[in-house]
Structure formats: structure tokens, C-alpha cells
C-alpha atoms as a PDB file:
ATOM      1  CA  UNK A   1       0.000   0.000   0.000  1.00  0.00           C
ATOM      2  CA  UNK A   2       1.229   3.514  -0.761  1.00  0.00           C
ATOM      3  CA  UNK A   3       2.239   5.561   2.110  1.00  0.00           C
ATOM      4  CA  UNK A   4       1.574   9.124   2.788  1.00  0.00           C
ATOM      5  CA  UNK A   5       4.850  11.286   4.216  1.00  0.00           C
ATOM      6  CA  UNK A   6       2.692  14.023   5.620  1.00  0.00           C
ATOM      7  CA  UNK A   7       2.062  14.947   8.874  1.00  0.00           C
ATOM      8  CA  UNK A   8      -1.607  16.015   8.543  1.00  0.00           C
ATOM      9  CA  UNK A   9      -2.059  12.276   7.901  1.00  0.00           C
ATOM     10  CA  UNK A  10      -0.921  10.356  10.069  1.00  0.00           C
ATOM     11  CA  UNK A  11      -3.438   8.792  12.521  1.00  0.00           C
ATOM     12  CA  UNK A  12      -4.327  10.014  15.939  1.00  0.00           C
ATOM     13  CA  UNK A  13      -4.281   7.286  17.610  1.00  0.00           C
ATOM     14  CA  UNK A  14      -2.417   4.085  17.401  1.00  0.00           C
ATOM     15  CA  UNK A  15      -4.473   1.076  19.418  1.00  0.00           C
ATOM     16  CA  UNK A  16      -1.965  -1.356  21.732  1.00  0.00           C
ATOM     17  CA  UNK A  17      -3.140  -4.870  21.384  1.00  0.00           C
ATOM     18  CA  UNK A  18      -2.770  -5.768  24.885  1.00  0.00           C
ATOM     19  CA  UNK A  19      -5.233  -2.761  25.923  1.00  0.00           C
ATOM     20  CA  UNK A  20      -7.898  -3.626  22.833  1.00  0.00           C
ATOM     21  CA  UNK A  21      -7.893  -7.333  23.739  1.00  0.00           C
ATOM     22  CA  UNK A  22      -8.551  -5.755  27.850  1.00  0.00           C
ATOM     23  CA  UNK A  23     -11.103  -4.247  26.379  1.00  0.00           C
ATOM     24  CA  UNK A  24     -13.020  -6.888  24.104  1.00  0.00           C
ATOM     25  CA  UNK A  25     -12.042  -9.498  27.212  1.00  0.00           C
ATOM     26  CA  UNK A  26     -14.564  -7.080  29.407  1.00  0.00           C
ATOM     27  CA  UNK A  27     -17.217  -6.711  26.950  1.00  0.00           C
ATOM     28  CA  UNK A  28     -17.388 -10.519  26.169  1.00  0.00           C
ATOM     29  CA  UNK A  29     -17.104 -11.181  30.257  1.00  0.00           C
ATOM     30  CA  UNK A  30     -19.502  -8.277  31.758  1.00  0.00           C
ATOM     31  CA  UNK A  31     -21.882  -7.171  28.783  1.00  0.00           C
ATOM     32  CA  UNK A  32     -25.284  -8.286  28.602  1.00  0.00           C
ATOM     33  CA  UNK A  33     -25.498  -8.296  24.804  1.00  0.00           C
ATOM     34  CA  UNK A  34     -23.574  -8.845  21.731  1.00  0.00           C
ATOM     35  CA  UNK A  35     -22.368  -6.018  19.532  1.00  0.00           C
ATOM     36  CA  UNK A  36     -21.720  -8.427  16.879  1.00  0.00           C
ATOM     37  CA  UNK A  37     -25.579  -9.440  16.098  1.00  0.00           C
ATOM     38  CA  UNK A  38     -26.519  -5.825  16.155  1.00  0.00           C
ATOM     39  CA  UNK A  39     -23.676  -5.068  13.353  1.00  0.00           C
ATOM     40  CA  UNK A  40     -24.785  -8.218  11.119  1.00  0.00           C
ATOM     41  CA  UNK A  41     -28.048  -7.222  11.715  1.00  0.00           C
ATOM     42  CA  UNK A  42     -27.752  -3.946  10.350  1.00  0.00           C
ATOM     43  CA  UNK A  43     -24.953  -4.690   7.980  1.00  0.00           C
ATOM     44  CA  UNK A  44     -27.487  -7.587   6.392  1.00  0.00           C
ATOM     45  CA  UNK A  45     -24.477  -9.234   4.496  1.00  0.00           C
ATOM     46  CA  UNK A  46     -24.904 -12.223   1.706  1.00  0.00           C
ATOM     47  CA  UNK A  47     -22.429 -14.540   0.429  1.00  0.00           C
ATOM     48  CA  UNK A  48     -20.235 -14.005  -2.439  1.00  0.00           C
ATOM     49  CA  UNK A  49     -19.957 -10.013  -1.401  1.00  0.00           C
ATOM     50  CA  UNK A  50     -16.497  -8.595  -1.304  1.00  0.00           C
ATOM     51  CA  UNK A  51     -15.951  -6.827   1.851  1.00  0.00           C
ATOM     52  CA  UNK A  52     -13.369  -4.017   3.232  1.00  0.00           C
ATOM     53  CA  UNK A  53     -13.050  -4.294   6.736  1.00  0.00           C
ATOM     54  CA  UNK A  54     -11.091  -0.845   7.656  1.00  0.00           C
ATOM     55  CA  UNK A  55      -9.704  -1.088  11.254  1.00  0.00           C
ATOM     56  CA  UNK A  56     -10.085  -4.406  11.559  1.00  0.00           C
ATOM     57  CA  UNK A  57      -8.034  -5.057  14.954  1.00  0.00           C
ATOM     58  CA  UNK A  58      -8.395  -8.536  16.090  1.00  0.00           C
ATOM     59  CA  UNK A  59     -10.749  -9.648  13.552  1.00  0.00           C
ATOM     60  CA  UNK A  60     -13.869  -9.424  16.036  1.00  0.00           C
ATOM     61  CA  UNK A  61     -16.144  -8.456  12.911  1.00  0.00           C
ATOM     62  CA  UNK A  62     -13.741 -10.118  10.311  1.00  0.00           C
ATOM     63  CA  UNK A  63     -14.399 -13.360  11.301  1.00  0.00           C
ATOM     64  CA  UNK A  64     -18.092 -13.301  11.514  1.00  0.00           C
ATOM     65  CA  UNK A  65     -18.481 -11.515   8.224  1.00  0.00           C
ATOM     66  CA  UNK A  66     -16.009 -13.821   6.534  1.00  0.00           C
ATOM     67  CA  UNK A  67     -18.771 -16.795   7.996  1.00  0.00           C
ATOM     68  CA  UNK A  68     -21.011 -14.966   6.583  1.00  0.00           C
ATOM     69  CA  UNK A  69     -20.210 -14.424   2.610  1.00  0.00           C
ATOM     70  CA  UNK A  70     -18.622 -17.528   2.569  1.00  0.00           C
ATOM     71  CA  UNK A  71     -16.133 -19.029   0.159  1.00  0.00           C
ATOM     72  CA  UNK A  72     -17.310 -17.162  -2.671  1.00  0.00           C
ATOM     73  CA  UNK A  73     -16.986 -14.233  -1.093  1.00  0.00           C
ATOM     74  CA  UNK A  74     -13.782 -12.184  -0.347  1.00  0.00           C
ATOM     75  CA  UNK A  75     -13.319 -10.021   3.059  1.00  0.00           C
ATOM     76  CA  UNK A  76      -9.984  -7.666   2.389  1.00  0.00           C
ATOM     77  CA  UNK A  77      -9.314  -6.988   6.418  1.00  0.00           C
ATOM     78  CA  UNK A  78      -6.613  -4.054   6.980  1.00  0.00           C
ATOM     79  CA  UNK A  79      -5.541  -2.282  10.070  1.00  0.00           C
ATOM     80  CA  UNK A  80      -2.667   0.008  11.074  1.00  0.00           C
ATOM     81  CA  UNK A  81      -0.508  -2.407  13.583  1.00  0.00           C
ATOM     82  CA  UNK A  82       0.981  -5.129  12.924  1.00  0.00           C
ATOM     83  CA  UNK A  83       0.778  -6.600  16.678  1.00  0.00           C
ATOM     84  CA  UNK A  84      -2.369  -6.651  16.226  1.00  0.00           C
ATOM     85  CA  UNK A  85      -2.834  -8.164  12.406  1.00  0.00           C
ATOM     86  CA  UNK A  86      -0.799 -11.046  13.889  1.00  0.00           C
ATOM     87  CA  UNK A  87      -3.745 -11.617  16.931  1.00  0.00           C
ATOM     88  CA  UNK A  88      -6.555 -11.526  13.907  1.00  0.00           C
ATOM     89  CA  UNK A  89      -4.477 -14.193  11.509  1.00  0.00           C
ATOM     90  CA  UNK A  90      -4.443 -16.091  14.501  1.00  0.00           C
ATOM     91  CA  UNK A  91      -8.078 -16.011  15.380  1.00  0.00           C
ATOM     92  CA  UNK A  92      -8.861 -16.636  11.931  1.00  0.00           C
ATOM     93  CA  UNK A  93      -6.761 -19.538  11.479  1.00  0.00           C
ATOM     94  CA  UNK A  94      -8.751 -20.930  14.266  1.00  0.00           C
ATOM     95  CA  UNK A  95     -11.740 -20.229  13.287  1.00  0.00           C
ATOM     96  CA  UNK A  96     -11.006 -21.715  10.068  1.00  0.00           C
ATOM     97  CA  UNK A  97     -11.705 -18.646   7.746  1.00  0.00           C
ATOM     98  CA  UNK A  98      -9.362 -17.466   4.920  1.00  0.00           C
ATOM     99  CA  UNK A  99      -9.332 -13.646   5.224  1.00  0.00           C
ATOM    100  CA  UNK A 100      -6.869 -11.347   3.640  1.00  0.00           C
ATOM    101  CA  UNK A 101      -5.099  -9.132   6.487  1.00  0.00           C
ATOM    102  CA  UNK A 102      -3.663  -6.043   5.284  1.00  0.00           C
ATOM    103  CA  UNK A 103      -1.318  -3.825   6.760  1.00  0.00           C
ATOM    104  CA  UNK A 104      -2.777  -0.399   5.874  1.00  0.00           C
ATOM    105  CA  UNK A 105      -3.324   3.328   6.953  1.00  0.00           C
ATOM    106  CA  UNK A 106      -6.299   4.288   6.497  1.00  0.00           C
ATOM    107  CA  UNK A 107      -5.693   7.660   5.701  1.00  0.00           C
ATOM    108  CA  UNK A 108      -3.951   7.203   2.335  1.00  0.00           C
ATOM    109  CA  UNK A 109      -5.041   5.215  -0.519  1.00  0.00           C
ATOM    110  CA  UNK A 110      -6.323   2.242  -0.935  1.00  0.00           C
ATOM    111  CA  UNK A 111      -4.983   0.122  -4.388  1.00  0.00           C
ATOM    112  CA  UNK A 112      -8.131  -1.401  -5.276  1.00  0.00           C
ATOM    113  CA  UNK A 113     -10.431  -0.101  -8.210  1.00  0.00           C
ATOM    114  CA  UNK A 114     -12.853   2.124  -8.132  1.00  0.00           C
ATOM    115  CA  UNK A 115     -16.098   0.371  -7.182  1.00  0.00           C
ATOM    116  CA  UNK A 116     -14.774  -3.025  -5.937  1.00  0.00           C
ATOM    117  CA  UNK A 117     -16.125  -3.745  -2.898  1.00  0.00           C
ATOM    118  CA  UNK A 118     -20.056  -4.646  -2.458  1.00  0.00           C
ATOM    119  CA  UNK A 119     -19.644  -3.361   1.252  1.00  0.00           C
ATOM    120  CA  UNK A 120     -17.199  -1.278   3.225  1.00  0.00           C
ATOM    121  CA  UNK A 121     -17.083  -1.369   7.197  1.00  0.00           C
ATOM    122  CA  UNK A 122     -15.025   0.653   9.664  1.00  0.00           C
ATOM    123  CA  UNK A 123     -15.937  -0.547  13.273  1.00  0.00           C
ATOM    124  CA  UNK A 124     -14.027   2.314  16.312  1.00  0.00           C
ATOM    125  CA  UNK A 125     -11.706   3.139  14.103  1.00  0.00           C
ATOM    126  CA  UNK A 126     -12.443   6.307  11.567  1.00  0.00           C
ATOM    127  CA  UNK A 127     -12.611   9.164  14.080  1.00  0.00           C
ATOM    128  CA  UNK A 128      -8.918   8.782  14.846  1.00  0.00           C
ATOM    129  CA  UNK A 129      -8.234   9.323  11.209  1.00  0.00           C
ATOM    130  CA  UNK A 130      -7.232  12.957  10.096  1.00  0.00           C
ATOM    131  CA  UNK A 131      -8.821  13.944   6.880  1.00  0.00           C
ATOM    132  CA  UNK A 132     -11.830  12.554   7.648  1.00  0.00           C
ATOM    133  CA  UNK A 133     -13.645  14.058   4.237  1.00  0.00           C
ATOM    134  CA  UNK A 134     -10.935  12.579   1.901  1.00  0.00           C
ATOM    135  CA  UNK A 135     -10.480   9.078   3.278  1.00  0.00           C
ATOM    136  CA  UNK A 136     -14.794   8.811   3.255  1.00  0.00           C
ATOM    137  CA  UNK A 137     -14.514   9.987  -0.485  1.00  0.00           C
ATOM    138  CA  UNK A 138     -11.879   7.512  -0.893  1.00  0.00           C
ATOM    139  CA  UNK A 139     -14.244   4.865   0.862  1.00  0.00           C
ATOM    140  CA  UNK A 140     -17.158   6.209  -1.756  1.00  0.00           C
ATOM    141  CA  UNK A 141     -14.681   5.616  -4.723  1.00  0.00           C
ATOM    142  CA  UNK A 142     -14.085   1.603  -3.847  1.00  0.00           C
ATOM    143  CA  UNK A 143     -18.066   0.758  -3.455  1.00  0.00           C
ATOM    144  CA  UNK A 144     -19.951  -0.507  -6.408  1.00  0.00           C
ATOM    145  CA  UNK A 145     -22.887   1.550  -7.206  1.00  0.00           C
ATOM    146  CA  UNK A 146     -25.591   0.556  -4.603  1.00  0.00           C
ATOM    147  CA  UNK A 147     -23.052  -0.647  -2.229  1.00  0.00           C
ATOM    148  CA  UNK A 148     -22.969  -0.013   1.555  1.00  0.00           C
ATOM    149  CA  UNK A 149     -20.725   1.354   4.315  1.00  0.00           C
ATOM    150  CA  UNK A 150     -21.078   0.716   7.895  1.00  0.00           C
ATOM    151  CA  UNK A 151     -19.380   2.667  10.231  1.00  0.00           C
ATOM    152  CA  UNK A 152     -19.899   2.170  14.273  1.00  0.00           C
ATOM    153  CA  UNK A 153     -18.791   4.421  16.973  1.00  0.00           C
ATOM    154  CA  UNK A 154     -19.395   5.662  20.369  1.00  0.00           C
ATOM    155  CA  UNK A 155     -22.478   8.346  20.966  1.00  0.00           C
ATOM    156  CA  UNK A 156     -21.417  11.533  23.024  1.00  0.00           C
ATOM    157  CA  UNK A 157     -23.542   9.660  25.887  1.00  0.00           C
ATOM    158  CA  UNK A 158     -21.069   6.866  25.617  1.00  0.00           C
ATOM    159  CA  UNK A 159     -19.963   5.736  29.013  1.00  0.00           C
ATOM    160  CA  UNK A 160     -21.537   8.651  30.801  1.00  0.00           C
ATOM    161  CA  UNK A 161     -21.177   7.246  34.357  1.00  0.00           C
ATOM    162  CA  UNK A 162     -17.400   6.282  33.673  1.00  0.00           C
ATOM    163  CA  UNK A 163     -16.608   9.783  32.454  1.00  0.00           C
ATOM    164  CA  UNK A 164     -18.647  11.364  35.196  1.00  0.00           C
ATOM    165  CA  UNK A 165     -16.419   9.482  37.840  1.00  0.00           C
ATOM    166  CA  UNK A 166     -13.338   9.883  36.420  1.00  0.00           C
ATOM    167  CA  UNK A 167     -13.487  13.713  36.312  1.00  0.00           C
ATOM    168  CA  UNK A 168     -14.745  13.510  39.932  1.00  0.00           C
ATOM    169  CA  UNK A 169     -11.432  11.663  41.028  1.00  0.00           C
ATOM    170  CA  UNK A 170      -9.119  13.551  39.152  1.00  0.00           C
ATOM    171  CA  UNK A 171     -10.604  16.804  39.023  1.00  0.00           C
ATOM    172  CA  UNK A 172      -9.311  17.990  35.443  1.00  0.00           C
ATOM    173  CA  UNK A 173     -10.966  18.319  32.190  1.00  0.00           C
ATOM    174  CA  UNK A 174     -11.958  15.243  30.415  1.00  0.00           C
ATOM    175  CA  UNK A 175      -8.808  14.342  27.733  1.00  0.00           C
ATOM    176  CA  UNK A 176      -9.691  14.839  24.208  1.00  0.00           C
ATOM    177  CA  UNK A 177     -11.858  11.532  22.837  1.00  0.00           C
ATOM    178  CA  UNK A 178     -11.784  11.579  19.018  1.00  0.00           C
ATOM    179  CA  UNK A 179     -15.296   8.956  18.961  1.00  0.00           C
ATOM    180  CA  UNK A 180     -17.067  11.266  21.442  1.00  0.00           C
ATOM    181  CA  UNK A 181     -16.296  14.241  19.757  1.00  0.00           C
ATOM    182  CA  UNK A 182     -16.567  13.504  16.335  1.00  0.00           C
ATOM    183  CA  UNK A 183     -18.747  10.403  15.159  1.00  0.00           C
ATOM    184  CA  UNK A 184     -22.255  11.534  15.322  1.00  0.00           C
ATOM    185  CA  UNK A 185     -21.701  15.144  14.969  1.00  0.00           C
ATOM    186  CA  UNK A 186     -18.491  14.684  11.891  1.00  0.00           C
ATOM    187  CA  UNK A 187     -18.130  11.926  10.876  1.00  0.00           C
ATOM    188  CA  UNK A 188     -21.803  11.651  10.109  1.00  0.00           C
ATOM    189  CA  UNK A 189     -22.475  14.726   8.338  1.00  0.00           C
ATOM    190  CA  UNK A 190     -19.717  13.957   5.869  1.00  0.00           C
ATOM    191  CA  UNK A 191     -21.662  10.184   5.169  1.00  0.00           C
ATOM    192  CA  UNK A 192     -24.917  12.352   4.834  1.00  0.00           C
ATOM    193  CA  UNK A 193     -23.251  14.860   1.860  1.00  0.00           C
ATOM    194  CA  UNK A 194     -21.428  11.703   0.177  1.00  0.00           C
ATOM    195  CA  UNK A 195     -23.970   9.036   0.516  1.00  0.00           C
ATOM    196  CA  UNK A 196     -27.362   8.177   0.641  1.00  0.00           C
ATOM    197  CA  UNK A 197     -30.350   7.002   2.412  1.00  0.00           C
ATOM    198  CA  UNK A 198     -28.838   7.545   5.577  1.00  0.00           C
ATOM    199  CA  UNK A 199     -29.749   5.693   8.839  1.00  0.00           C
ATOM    200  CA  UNK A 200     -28.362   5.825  12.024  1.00  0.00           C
ATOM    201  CA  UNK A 201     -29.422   3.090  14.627  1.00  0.00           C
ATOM    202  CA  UNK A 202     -28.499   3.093  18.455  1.00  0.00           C
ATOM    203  CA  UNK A 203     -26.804   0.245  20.231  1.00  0.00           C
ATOM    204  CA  UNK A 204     -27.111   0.324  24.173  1.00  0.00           C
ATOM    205  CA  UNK A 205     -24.753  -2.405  26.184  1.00  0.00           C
ATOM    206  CA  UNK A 206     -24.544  -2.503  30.298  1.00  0.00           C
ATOM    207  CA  UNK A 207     -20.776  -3.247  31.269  1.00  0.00           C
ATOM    208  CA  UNK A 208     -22.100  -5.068  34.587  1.00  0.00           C
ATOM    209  CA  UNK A 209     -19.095  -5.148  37.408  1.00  0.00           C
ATOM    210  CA  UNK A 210     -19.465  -6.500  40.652  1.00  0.00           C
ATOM    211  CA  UNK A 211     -15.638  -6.310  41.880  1.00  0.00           C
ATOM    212  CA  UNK A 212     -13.605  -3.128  41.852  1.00  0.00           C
ATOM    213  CA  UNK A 213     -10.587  -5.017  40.265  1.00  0.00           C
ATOM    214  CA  UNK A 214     -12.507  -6.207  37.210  1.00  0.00           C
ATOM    215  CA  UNK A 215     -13.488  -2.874  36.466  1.00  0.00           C
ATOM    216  CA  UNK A 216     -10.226  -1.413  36.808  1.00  0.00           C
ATOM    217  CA  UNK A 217      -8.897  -4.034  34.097  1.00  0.00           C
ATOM    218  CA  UNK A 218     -11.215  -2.341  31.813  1.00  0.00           C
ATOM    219  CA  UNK A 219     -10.851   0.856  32.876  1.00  0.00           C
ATOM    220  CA  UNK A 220      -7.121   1.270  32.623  1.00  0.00           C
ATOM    221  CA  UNK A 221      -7.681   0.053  28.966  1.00  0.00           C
ATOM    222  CA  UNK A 222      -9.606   2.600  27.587  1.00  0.00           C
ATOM    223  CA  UNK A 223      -8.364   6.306  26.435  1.00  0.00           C
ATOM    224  CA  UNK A 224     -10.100   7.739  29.067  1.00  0.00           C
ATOM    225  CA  UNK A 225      -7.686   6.400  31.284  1.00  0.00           C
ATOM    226  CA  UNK A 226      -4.526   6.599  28.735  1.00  0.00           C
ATOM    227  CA  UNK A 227      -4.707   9.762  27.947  1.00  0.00           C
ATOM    228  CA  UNK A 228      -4.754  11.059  31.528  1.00  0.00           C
ATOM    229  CA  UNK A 229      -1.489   9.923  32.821  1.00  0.00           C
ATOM    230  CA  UNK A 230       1.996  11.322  31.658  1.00  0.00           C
ATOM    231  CA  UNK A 231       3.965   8.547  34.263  1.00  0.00           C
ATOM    232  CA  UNK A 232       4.117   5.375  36.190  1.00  0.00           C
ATOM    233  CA  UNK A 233       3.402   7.026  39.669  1.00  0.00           C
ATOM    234  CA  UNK A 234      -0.008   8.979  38.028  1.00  0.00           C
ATOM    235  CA  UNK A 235      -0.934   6.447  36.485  1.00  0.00           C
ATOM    236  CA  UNK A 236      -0.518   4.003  39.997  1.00  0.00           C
ATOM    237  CA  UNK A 237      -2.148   6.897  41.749  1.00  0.00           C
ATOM    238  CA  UNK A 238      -4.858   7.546  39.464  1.00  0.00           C
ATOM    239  CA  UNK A 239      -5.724   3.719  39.868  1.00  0.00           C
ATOM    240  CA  UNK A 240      -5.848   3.815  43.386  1.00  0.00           C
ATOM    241  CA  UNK A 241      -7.922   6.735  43.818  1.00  0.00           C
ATOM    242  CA  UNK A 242     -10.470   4.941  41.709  1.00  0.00           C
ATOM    243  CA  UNK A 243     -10.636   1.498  43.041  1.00  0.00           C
ATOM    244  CA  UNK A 244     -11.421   3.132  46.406  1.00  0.00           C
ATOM    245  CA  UNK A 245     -14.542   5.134  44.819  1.00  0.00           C
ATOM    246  CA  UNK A 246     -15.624   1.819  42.890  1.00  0.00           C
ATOM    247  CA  UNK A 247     -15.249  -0.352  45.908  1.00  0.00           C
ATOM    248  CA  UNK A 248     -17.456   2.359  47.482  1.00  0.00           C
ATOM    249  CA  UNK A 249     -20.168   2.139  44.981  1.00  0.00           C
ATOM    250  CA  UNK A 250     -20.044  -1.639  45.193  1.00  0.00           C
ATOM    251  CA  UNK A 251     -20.335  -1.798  48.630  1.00  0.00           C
ATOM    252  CA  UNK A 252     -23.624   0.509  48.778  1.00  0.00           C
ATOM    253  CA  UNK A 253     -25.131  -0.606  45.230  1.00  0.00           C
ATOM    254  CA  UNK A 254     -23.939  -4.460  45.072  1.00  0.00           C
ATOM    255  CA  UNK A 255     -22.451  -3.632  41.583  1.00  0.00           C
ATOM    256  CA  UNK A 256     -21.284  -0.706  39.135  1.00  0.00           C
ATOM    257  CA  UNK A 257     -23.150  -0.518  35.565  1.00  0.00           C
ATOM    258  CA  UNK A 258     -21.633   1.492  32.582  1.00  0.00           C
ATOM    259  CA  UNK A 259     -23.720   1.543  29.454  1.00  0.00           C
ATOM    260  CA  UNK A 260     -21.814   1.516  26.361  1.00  0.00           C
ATOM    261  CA  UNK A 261     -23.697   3.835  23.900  1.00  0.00           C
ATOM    262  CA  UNK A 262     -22.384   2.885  20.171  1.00  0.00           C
ATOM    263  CA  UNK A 263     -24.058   4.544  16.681  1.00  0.00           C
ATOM    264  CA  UNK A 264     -24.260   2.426  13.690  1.00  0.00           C
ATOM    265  CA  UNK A 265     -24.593   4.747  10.503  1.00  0.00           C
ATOM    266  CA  UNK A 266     -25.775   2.753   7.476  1.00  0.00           C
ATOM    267  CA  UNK A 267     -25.783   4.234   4.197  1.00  0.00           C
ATOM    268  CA  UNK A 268     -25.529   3.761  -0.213  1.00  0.00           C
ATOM    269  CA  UNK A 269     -23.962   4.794  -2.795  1.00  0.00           C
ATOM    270  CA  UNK A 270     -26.361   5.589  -5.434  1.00  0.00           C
END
């Protein structure tokens, strides 16, 4: 894949695959539902379609979409680390599904032609990109006429309660979060001035804890926490502060709930 030598496009983020598996780990342990059959729900995919699966990380949509079109289908899976490309071979050599991994930045091109793909999907992933308007044109470009994109990503209500206690223990200003910030508000209205017959459907998850330690796994594996510590003794500190208010809240509610609010935007190219 070409790369770009600019600054203005290189990503914002770069996900660890040790913190993203601490993450899916939590939601597969202490959710009450399954992301996964609201996005194949939505997405409505049929075998033999050709896929791009942008962001792909571990393969947790990959592998089910791969199921899904079957052998005469293709699923093109690309993602920005290679750490983590190497988890999602491995889960889909176990699985027993022949997907091609990529290694790719999504903000440059993609060497594919023009109207390829039958579906594109970019799951957490396209508000830490930069241009945001030229890689969705770019995304426009490699659908076939009547194809579809998915894109999924956390609602500015996202993990309201999580938010709400971490700026009560550490008493700053939230840190910058790109999904927060930008999915539904721009990252949507550039899908509604490229693409048509918009939807946008709402997926709402409880994160159910009932020990302080389990939620601190997940906790000190999301950005929130990441990007509020510049050292080793904040970041210890920062921990300890909050297993004391979640052992708290345990103790008077017999558990701590954070609902995960994710928007799916489904739309065409027509």
C-alpha cells in the first residue's frame, strides 16, 4: 500500500493490542449483549460479497463476516498495527476462515479499483483518522454503485457514568476523545453529503461489574484512562484513587453498571 509522508495524515491514535484485547475481554465477560448481532443485523451481508473491513483489529467483525459471505466471497481486512494483524491471523486460522489481512493506513489510498467492494465497514476506528472528508470519499470511490458502508462508533452519551467518575477523582478536564467528539456530529455529516439514504441506529450495552478489580482491568484500557497519565506514579495513583470510589459504589449498590452507547450509521452509494 502507498504511504503518505505528511504529517496532517498520520493517525491520531495508534491502538496497543494488549489494551484492545482488555477491552473486548470485558465486553465478552460483563456485557449483557452482543455487539456483533446488532452489526450483522444492520450490515445484512450475503455470500459471495467482497468486503473491506477498515480497522479491523483482532478480527472481532472479520471473522463473523467472513462466515457470513462464505467461500465465494472475499473479506480484504486491513488495520494500522501489525501486533495486532498477527492476533486476527491467529483467530482466523482458528476459526477456520481465509481472510486477507492487510497492513494499511487508512488515511492514504487504498490500491483497489474504483467500485470493488459490495460493502465497506469501519468498526471504532475512523474518528482517529485525520482527513476525515478525503479518506470517506476515498471509501465512496471503492463501493460498487448501490453498495454499503457501515461505520460504528461511540455516541457523546457513551460511558456517561465512567466519564462522570473519572473527572470527579481527578478533578481535570476530560482528555480529548476523538469517537465522542466527532462520530455523530463529523463523521456523520460527511456520510450524509457523500452518501445516501442515511440511517443511524443506536446500540445500548450494560458493562455489569461487581468487583472493583474487574473494572479497573477495563478501565485502565480505555483512552479515558490513557490519555490522563503522563507517568508510572499517576498512572498508579490515578488507579488507586479509583478502586477506592468503585469499591465504594459496590459496597452501597452491590455492583457498578456502565452503558456503552455505540451509533451504527448505514448508508448507499447511489
Amino acid at each position: 500500500m502507498k504511504q503518505s509522508n505528511s504529517e496532517a495524515d498520520k493517525p491520531l491514535f495508534k491502538e496497543k493490542r494488549t489494551t484492545l484485547s482488555a477491552r473486548i475481554d470485558a465486553h465478552k465477560k460483563f456485557s449483557k449483549l452482543e455487539i456483533n448481532d446488532w452489526i450483522l443485523k444492520i450490515i445484512n451481508l450475503k455470500p459471495g460479497e467482497k468486503i473491506l473491513d477498515v480497522g479491523c483489529g483482532t478480527g472481532k467483525q472479520a471473522i463473523p463476516y467472513k462466515k457470513i459471505v462464505g467461500n465465494s466471497g472475499i473479506v480484504i481486512a486491513t488495520d494500522i498495527s501489525e501486533e495486532i494483524l498477527n492476533e486476527a491471523k491467529e483467530k482466523a486460522k482458528t476459526a477456520n476462515v481465509s481472510i486477507q489481512f492487510i497492513l494499511h493506513d487508512a488515511n492514504n489510498p487504498f490500491e483497489y479499483s474504483d467500485g470493488y467492494f459490495d460493502v465497506i465497514s469501519c468498526c471504532f476506528a475512523i474518528y482517529y483518522l485525520k482527513n476525515l472528508e478525503k479518506v470517506i470519499k476515498e471509501f465512496k470511490r471503492l463501493l460498487r454503485l448501490g453498495g454499503r458502508i457501515f461505520l460504528a462508533g461511540p455516541t457523546p452519551q457513551n460511558a456517561q457514568l465512567l466519564h462522570d467518575l473519572h473527572k470527579k477523582i481527578t478533578k481535570k478536564t476530560l482528555p480529548y476523545m476523538p469517537g465522542k467528539s466527532r462520530f455523530m456530529s463529523e463523521v456523520l455529516t460527511l456520510i450524509q453529503k457523500y452518501f445516501q439514504d442515511v440511517k443511524v441506529e443506536i446500540f445500548k450495552n450494560p458493562l455489569v461489574f461487581h468487583d472493583a478489580n474487574s473494572f479497573l482491568e477495563y478501565y485502565t484500557s480505555t483512552g479515558l484512562f490513557l490519555n490522563s497519565v503522563e507517568n508510572d506514579n499517576e498512572r498508579e495513583n490515578l488507579k488507586e484513587a479509583m478502586k477506592i470510589e468503585i469499591q465504594k459504589w459496590i459496597h452501597e449498590k452491590g455492583k457498578i453498571e456502565i452503558v456503552k452507547e455505540v451509533g451504527g450509521i448505514i448508508a448507499y452509494k447511489k
